[in-house]
N, C-alpha and C. Protein backbone atom coordinates (compact mmCIF):
# COMPACT_ATOMS: atom_id res chain seq x y z
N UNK A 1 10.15 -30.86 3.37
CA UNK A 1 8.79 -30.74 3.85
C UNK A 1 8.58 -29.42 4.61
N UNK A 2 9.05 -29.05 5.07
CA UNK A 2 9.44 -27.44 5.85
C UNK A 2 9.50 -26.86 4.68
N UNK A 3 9.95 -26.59 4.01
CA UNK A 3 10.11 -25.56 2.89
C UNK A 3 8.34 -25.60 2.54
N UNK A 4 7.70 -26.31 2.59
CA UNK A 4 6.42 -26.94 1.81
C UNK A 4 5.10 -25.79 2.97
N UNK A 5 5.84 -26.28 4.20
CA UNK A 5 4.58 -25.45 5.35
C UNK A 5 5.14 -24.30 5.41
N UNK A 6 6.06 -23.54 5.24
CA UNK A 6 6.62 -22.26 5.22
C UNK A 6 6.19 -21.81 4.12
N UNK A 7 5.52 -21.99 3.27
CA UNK A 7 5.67 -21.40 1.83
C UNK A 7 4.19 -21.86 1.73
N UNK A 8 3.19 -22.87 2.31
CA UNK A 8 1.42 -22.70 2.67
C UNK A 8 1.76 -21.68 3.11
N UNK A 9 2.34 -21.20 4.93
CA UNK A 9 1.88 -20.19 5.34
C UNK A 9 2.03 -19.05 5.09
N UNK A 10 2.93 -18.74 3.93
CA UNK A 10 3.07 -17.78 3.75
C UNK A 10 2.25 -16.88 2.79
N UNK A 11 1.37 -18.25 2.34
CA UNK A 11 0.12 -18.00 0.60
C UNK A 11 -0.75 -17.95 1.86
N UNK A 12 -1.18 -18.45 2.69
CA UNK A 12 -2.33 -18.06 3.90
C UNK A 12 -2.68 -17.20 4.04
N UNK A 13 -1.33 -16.36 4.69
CA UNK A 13 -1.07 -14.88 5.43
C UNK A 13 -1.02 -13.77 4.35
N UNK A 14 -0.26 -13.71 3.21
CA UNK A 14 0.18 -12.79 2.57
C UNK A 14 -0.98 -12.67 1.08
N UNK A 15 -1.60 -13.95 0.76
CA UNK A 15 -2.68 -13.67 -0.11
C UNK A 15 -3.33 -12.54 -0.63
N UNK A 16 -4.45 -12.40 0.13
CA UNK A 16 -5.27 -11.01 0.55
C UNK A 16 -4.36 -9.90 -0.22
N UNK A 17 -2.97 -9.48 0.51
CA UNK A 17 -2.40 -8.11 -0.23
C UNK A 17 -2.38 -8.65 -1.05
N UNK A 18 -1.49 -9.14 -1.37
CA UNK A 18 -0.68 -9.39 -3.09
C UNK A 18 -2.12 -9.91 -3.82
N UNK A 19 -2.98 -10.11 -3.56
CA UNK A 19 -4.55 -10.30 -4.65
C UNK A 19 -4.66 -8.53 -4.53
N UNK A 20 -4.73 -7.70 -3.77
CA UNK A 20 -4.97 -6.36 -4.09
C UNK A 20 -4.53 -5.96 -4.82
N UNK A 21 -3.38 -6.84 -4.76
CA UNK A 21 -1.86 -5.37 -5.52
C UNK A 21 -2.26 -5.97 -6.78
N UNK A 22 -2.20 -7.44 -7.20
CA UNK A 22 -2.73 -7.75 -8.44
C UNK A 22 -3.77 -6.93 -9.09
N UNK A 23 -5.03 -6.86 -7.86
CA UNK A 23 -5.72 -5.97 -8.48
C UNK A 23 -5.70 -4.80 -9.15
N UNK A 24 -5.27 -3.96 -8.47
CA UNK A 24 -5.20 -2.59 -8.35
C UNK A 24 -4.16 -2.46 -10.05
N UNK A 25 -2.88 -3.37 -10.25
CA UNK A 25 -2.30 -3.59 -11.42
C UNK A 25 -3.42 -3.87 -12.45
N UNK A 26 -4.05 -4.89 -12.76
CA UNK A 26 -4.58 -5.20 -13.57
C UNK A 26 -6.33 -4.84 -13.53
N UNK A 27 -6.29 -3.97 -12.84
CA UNK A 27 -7.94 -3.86 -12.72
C UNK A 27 -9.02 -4.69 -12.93
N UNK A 28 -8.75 -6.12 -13.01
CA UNK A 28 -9.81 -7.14 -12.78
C UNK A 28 -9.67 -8.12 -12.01
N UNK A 29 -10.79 -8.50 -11.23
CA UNK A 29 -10.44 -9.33 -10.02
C UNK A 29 -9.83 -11.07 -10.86
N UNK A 30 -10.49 -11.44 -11.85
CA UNK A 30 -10.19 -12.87 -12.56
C UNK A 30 -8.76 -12.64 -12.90
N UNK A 31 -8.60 -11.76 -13.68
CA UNK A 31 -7.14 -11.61 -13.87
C UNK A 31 -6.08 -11.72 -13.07
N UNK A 32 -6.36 -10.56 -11.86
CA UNK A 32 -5.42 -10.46 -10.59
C UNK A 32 -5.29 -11.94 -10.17
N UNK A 33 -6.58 -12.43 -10.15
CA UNK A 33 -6.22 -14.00 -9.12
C UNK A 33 -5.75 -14.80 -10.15
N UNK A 34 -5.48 -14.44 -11.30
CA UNK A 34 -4.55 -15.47 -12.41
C UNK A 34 -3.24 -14.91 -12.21
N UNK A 35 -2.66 -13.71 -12.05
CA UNK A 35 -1.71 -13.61 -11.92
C UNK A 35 -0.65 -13.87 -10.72
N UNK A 36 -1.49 -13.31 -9.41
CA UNK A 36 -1.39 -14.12 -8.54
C UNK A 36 -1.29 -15.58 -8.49
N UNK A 37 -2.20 -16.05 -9.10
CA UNK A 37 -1.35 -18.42 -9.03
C UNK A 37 -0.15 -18.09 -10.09
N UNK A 38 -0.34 -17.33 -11.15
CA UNK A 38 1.17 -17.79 -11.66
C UNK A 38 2.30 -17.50 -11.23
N UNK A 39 2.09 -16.08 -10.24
CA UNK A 39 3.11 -15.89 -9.34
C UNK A 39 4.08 -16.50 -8.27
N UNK A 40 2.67 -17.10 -7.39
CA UNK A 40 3.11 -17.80 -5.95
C UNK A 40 3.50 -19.21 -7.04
N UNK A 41 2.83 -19.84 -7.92
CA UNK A 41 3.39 -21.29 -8.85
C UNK A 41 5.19 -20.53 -9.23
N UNK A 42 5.37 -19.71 -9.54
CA UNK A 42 6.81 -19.26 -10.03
C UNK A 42 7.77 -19.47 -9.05
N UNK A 43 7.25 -18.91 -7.86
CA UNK A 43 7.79 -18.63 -6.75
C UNK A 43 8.41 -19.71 -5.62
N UNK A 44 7.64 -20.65 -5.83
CA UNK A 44 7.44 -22.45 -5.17
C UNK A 44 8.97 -22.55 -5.64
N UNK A 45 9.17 -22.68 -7.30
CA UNK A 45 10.02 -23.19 -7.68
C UNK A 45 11.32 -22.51 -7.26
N UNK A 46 11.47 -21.65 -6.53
CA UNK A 46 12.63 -21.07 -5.99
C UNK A 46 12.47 -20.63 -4.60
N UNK A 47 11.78 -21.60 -4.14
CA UNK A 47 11.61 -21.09 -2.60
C UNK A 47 12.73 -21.40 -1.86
N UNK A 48 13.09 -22.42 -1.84
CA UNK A 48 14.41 -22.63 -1.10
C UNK A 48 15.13 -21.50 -0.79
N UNK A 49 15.35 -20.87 -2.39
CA UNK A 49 16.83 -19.74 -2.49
C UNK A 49 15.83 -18.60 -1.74
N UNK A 50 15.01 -18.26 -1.25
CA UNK A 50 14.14 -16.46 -1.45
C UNK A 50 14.80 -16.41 -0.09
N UNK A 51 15.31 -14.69 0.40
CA UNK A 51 15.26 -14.71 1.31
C UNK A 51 14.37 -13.64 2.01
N UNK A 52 14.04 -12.58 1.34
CA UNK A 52 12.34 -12.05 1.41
C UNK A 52 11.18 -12.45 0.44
N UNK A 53 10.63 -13.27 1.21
CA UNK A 53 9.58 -13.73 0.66
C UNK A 53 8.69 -13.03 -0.18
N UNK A 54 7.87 -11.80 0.43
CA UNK A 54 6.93 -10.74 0.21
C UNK A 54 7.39 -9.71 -0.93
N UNK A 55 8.74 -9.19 -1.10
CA UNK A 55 9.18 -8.54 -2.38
C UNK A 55 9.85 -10.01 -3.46
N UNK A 56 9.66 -10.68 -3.05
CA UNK A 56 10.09 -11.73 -4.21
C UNK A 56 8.92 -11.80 -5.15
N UNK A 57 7.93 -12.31 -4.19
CA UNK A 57 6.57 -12.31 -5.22
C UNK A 57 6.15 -11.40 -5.61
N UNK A 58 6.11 -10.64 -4.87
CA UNK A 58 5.44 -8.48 -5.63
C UNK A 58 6.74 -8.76 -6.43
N UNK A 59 7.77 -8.99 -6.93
CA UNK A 59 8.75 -8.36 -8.35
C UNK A 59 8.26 -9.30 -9.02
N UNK A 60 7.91 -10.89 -8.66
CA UNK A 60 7.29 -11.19 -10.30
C UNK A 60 6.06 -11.31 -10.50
N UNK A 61 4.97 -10.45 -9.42
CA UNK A 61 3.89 -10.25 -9.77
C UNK A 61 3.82 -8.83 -10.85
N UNK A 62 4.26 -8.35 -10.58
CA UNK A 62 4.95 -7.03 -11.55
C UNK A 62 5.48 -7.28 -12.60
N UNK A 63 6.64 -8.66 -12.85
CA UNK A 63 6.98 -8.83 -14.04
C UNK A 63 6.33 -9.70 -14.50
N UNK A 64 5.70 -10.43 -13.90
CA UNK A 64 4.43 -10.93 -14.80
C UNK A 64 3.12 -10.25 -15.62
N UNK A 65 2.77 -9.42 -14.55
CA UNK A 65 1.80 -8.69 -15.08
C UNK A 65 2.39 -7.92 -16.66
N UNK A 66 3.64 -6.89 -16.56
CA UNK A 66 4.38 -6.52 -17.28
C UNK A 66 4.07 -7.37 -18.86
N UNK A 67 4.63 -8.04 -18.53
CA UNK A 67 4.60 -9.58 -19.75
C UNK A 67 3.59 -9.97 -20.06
N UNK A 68 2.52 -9.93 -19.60
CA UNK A 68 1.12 -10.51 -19.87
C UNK A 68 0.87 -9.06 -20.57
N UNK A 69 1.06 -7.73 -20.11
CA UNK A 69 0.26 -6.33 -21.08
C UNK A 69 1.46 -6.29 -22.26
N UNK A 70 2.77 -6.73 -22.09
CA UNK A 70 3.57 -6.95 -23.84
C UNK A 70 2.57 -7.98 -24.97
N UNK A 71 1.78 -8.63 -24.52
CA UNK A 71 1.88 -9.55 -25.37
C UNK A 71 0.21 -9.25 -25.72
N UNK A 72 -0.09 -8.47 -24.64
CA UNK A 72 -1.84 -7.73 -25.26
C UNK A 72 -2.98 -8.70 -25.52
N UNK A 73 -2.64 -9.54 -25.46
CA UNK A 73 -3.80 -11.11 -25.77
C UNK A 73 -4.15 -11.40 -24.37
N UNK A 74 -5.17 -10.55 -23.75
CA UNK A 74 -5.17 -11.37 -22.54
C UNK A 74 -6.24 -12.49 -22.25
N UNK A 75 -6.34 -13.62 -23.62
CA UNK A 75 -7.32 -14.44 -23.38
C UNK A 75 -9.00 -14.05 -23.69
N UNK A 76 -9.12 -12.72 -24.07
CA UNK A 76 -10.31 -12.44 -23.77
C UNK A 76 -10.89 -13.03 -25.39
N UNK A 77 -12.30 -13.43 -25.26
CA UNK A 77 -12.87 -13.78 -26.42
C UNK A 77 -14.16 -12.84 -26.72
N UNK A 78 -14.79 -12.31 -27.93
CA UNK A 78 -15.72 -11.88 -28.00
C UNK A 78 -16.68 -12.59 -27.70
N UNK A 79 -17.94 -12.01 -27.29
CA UNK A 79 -18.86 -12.42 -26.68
C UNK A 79 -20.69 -11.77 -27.41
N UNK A 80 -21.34 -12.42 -27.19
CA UNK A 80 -22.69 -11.59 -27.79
C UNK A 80 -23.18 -11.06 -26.49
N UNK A 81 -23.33 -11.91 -25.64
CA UNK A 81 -23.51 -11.73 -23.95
C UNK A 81 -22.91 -10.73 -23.39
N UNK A 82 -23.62 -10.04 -22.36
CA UNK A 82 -22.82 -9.47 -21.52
C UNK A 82 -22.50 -9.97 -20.23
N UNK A 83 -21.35 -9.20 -19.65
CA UNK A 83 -21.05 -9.88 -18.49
C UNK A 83 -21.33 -9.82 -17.40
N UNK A 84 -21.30 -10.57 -16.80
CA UNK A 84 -21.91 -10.37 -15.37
C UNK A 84 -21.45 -9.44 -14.35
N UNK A 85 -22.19 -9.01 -13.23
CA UNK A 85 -21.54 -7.51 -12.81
C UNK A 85 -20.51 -8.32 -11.98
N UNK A 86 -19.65 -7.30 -11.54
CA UNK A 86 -18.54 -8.16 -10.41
C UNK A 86 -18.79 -8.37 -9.21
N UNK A 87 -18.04 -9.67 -9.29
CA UNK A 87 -18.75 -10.64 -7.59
C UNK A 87 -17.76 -9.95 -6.72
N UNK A 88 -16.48 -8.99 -6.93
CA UNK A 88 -15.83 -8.31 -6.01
C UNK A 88 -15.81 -6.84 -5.87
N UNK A 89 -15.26 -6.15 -4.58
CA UNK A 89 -15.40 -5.21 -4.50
C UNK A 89 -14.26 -4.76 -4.13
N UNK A 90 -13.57 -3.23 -4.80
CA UNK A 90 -12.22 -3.07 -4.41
C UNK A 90 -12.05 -2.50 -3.09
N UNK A 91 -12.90 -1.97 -2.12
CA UNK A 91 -12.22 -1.99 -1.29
C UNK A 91 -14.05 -1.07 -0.48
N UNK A 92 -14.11 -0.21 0.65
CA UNK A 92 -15.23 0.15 1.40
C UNK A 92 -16.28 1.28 0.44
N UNK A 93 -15.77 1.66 -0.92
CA UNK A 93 -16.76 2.53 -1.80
C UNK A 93 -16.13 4.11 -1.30
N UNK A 94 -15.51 4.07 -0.74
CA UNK A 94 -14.85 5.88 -0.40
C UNK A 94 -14.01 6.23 -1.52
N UNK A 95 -13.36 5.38 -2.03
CA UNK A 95 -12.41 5.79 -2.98
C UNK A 95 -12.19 4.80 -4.35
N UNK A 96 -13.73 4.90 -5.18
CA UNK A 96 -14.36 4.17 -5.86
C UNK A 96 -13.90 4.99 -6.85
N UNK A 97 -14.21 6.29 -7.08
CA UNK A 97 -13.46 7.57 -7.85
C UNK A 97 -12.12 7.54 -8.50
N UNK A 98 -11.64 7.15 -7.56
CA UNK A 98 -9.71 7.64 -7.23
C UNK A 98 -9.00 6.20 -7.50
N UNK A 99 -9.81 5.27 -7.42
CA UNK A 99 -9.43 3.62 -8.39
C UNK A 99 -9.46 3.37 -9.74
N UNK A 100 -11.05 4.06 -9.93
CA UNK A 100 -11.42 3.90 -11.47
C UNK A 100 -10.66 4.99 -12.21
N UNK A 101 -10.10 5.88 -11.76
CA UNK A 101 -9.44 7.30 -12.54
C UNK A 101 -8.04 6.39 -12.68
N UNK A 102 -7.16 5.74 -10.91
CA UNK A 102 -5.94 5.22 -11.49
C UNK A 102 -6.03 4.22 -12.37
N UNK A 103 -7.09 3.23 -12.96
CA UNK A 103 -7.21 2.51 -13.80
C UNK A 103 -7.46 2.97 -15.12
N UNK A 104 -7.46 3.88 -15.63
CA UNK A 104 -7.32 4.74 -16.86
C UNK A 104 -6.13 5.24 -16.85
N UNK A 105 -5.28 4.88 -16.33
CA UNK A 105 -3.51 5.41 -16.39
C UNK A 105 -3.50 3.86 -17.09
N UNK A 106 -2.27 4.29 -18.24
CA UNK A 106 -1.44 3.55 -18.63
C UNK A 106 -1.03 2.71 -17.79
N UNK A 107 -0.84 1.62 -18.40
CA UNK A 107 -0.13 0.13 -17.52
C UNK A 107 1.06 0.58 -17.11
N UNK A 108 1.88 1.00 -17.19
CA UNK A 108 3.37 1.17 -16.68
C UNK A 108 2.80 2.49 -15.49
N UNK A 109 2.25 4.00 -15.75
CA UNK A 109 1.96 4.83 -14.90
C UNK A 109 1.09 4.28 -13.74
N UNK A 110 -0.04 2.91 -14.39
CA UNK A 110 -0.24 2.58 -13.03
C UNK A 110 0.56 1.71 -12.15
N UNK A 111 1.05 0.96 -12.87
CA UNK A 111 2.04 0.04 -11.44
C UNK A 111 3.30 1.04 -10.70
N UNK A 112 3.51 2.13 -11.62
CA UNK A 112 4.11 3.00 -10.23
C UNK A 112 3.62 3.67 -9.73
N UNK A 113 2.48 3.91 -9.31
CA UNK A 113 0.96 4.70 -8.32
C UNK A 113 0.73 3.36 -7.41
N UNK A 114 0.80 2.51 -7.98
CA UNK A 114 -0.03 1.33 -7.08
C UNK A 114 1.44 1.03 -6.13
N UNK A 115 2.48 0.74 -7.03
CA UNK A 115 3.64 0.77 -5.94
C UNK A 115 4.33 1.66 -4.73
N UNK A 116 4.32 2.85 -5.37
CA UNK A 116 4.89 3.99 -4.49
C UNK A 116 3.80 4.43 -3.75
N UNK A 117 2.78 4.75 -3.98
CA UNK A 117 1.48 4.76 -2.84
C UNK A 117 0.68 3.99 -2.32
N UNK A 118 0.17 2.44 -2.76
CA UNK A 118 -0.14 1.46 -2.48
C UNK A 118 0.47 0.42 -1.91
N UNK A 119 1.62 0.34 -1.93
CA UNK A 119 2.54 -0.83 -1.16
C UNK A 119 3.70 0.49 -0.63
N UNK A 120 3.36 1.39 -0.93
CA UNK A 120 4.39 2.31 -0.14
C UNK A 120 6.03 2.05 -0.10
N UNK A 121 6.10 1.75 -1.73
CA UNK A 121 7.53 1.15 -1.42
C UNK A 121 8.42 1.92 -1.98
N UNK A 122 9.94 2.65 -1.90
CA UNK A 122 10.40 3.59 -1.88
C UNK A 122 10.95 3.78 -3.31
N UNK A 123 11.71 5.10 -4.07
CA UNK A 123 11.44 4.99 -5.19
C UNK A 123 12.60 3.58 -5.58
N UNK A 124 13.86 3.69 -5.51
CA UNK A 124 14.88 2.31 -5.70
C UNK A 124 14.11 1.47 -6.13
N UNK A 125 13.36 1.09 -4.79
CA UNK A 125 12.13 -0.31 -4.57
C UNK A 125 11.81 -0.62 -5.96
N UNK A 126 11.21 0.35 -6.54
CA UNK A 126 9.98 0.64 -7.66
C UNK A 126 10.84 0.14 -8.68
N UNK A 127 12.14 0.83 -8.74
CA UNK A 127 12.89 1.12 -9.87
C UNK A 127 13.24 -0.40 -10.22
N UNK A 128 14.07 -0.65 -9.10
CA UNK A 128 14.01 -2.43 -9.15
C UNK A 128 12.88 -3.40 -9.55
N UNK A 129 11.82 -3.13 -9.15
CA UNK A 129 10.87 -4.38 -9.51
C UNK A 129 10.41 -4.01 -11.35
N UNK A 130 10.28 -2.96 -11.28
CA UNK A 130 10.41 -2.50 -13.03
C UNK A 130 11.09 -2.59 -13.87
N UNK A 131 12.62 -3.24 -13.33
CA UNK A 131 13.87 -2.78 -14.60
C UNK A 131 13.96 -1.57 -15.25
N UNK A 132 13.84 -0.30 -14.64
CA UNK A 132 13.99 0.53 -14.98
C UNK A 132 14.94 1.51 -14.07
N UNK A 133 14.75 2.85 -14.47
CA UNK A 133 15.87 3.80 -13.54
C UNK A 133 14.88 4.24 -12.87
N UNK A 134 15.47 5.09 -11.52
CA UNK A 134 14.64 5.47 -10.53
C UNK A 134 14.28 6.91 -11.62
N UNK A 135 14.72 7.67 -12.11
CA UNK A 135 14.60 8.38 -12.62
C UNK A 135 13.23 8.59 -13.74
N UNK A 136 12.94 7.23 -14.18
CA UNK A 136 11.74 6.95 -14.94
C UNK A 136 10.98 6.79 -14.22
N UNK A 137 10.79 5.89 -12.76
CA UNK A 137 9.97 5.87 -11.69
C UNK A 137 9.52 7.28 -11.53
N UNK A 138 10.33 8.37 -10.87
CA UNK A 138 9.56 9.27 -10.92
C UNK A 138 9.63 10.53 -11.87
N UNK A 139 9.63 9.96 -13.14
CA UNK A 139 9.11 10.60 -14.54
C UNK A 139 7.29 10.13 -14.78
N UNK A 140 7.80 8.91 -14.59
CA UNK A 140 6.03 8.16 -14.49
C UNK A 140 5.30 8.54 -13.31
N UNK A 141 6.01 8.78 -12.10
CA UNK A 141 4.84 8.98 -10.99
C UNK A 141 4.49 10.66 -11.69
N UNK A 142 5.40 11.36 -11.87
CA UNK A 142 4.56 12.41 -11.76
C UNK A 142 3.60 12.82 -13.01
N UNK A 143 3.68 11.87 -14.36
CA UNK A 143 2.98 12.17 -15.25
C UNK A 143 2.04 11.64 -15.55
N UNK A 144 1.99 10.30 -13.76
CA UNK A 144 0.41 9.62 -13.54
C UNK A 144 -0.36 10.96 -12.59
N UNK A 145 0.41 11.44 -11.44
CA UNK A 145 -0.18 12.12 -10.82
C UNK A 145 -0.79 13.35 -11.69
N UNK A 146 -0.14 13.96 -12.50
CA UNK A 146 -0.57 14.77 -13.60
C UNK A 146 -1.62 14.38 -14.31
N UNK A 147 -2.11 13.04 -14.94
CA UNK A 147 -3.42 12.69 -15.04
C UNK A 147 -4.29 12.42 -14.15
N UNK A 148 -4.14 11.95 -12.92
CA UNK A 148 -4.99 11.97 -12.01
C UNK A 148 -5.57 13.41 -11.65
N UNK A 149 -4.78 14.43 -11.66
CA UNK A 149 -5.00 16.11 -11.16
C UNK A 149 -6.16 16.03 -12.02
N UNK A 150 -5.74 16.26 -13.43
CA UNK A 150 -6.41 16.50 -14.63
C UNK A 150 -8.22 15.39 -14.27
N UNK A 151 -8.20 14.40 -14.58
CA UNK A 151 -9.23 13.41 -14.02
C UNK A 151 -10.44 13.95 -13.11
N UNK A 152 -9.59 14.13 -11.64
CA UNK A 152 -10.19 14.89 -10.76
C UNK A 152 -10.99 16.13 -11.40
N UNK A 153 -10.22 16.54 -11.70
CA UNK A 153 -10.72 18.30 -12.33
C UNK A 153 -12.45 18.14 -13.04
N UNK A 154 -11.53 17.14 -14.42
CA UNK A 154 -13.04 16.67 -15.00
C UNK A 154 -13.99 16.25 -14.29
N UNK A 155 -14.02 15.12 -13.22
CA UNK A 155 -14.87 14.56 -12.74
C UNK A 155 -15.82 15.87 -11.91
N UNK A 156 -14.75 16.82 -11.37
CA UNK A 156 -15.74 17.72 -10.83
C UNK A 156 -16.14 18.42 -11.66
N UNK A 157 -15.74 18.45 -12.69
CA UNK A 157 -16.89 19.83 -13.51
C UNK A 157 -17.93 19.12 -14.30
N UNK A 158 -17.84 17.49 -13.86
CA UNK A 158 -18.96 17.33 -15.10
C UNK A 158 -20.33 16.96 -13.60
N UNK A 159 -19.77 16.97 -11.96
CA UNK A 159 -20.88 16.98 -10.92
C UNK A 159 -21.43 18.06 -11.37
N UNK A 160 -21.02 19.13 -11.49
CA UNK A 160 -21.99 20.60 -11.33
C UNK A 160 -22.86 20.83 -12.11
């Protein structure tokens, strides 16, 4: 039963980020909060053993997400309708620009932008929650930051 209120409070407290980080991964708020329950649901089942809570769930919110863009079906159905605008907002509108540009990076270039500058977590960190080498970590950071430069550039020459 302790394992049960340690592991509410910890979906209480820690929610909020890890729905960002979902976000910011998958660029839709429905999605993020699907990946998020299948996460913290994954996570239940091995709570006992975790002994950091907070990178347990960010690595299989990551390898979930991961697995959900292998398999490219994400549920979506055609529609005649359009959709409704979004009931969320990513964050105060200052850096509305610099979201929608990292969301035009590739799925893999964005979860290491959202990791190494968004959860600020070091490159190892990255390398680990990816199954990859640190070395690809920052092969990908710098050939996201290289589209972001590029992005920027455009966005200002098409203000003028």
């Amino acid at each position: 039963m302790a394992d049960r209120a340690i592991f509410q409070d910890f979906v209480v407290s820690r929610s909020d980020r890890l729905l960002r980080t979902a976000y910011l991964l998958a660029r839709d708020w429905d999605v993020a909060e699907d990946l998020l329950q299948e996460s913290l649901a994954k996570a239940w089942f091995a709570w006992p053993r975790v002994e950091e809570p907070e990178a347990y769930v960010r690595k299989i919110l990551v390898t979930t997400y991961v697995s959900w863009w292998r398999r490219r079906w994400r549920g979506e159905l055609p529609s005649d309708d359009l959709p409704e605008s979004p009931a969320h907002d990513a964050g105060d509108g200052r850096d509305d620009g610099l979201w929608q540009a990292v969301g035009r990076l590739p799925a893999r270039q964005r979860a290491v932008v959202v990791l190494r500058f968004y959860e600020d977590l070091p490159v190892a960190e990255v390398a680990g929650l990816l199954g990859c080498g640190e070395g690809t970590v920052k092969s990908q950071t710098a050939k996201a930051l290289a589209k972001l430069r590029v992005d920027e550039t455009i966005v200002k020459e098409l203000r003028r």
